[in-house]
C-alpha atoms as a PDB file:
ATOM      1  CA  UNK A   1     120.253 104.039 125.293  1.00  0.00           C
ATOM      2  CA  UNK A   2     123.510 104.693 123.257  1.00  0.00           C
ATOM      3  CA  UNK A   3     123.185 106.786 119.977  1.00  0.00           C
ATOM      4  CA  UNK A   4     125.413 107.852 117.400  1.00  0.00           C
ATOM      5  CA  UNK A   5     125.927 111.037 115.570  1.00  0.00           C
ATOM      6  CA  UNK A   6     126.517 111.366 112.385  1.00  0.00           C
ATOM      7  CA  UNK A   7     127.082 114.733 110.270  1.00  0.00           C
ATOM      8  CA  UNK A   8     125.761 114.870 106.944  1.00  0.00           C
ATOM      9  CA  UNK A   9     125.945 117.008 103.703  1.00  0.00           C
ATOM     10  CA  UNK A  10     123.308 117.695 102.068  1.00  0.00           C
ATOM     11  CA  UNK A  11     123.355 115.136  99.288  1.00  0.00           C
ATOM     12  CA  UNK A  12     123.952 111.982 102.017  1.00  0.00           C
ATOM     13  CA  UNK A  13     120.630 113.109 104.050  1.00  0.00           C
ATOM     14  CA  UNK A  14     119.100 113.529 100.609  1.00  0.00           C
ATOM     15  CA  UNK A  15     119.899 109.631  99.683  1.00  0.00           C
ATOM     16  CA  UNK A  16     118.869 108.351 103.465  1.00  0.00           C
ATOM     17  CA  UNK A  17     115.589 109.971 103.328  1.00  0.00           C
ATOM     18  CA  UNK A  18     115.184 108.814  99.426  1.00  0.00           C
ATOM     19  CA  UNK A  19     115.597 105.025 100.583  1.00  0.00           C
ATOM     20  CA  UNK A  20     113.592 105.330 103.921  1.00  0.00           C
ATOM     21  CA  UNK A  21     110.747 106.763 101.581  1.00  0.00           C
ATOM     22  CA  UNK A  22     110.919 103.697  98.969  1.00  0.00           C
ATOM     23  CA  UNK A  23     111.171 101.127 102.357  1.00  0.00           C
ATOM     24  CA  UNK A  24     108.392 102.924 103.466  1.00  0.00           C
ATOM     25  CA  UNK A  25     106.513 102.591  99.635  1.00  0.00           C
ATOM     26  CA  UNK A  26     107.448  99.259  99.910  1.00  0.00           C
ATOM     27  CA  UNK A  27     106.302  97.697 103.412  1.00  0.00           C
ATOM     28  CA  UNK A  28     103.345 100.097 102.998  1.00  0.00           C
ATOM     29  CA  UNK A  29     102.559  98.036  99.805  1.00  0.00           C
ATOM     30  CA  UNK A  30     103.077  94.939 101.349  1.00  0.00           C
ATOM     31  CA  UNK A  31     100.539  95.709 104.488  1.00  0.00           C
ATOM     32  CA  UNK A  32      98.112  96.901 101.652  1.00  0.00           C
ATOM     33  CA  UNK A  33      98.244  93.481  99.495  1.00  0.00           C
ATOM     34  CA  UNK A  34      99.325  90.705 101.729  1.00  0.00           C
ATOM     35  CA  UNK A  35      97.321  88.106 102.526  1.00  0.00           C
ATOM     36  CA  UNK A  36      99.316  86.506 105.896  1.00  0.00           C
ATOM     37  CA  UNK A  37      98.175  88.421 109.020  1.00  0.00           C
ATOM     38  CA  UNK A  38     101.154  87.558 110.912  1.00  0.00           C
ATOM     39  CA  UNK A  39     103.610  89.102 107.799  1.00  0.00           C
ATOM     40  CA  UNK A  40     101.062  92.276 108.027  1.00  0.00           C
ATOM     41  CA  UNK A  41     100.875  92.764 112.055  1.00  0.00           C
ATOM     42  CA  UNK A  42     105.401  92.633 111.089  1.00  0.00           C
ATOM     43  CA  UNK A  43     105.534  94.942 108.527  1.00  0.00           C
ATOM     44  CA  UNK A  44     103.323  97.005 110.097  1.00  0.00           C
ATOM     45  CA  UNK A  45     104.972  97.500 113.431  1.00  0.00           C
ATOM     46  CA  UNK A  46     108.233  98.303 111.687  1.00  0.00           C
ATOM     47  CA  UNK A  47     106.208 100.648 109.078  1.00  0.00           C
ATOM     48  CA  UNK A  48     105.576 102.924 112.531  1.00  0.00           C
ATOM     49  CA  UNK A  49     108.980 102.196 113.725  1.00  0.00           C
ATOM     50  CA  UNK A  50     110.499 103.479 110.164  1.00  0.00           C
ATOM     51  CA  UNK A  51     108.019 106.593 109.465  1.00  0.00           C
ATOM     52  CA  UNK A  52     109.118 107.918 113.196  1.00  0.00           C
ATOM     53  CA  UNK A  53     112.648 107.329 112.058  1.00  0.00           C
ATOM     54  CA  UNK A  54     111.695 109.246 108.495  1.00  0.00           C
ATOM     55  CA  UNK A  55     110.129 111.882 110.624  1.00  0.00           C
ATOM     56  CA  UNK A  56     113.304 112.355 112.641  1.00  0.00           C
ATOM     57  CA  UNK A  57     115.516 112.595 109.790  1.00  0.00           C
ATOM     58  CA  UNK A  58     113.412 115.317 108.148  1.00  0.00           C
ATOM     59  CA  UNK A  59     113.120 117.550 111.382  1.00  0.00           C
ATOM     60  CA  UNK A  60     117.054 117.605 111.412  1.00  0.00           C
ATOM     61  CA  UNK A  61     117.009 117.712 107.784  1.00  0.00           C
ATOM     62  CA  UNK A  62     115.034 120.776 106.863  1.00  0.00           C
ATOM     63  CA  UNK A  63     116.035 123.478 108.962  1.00  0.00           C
ATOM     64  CA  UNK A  64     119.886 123.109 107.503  1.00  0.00           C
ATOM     65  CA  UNK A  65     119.364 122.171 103.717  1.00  0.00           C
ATOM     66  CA  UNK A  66     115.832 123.434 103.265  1.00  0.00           C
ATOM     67  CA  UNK A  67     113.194 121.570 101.376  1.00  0.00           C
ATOM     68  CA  UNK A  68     115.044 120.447  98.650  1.00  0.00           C
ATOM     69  CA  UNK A  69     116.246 117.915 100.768  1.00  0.00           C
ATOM     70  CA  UNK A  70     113.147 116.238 100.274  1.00  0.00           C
ATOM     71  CA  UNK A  71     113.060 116.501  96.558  1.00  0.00           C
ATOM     72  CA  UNK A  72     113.829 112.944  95.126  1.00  0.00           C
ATOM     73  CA  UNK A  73     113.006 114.327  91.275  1.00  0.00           C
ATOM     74  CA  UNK A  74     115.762 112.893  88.818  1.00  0.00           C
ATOM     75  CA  UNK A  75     114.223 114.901  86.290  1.00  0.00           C
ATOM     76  CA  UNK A  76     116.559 118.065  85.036  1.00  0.00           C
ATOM     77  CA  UNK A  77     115.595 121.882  86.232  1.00  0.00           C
END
C-alpha cells in the first residue's frame, strides 16, 4: 500500500481534524435521518472508514501539539 507523509504545524492538523469532525457530524446526521437504506448502509461504511481516519490523526496529533489541537472553540480566551 503506498502512503504519504505529510508534516504539519499545529494550526493545519487543527483545521484537518476540525473538517473530519463536521464530515463526521454530517454523515452521522444523515445515517440518523435518512430514509433510503442503501444511502444509510453508504454513509455508514464510510462513517467507520472516516472516524478510523479521525482516530489516526488525533494519535499523531496529541502527543506533539497537546490537546488544544482538538479545541475547535472560535470563541476568544
Amino acid at each position: 500500500m503506498r502512503q504519504i507523509e505529510l508534516p504539519l504545524v499545529a494550526g493545519e492538523a487543527q483545521l484537518i481534524l476540525e473538517a473530519l469532525a463536521e464530515l463526521d457530524a454530517k454523515w452521522a446526521h444523515i445515517c440518523e435521518t435518512s430514509k433510503d437504506d442503501d444511502e444509510v448502509a453508504d454513509y455508514g461504511n464510510d462513517l467507520i472508514a472516516l472516524r478510523l481516519l479521525i482516530n489516526k490523526v488525533k494519535e499523531a496529533a496529541l502527543p506533539v501539539f497537546g490537546a488544544g489541537v482538538t479545541n475547535f472553540s472560535r470563541t476568544p480566551l
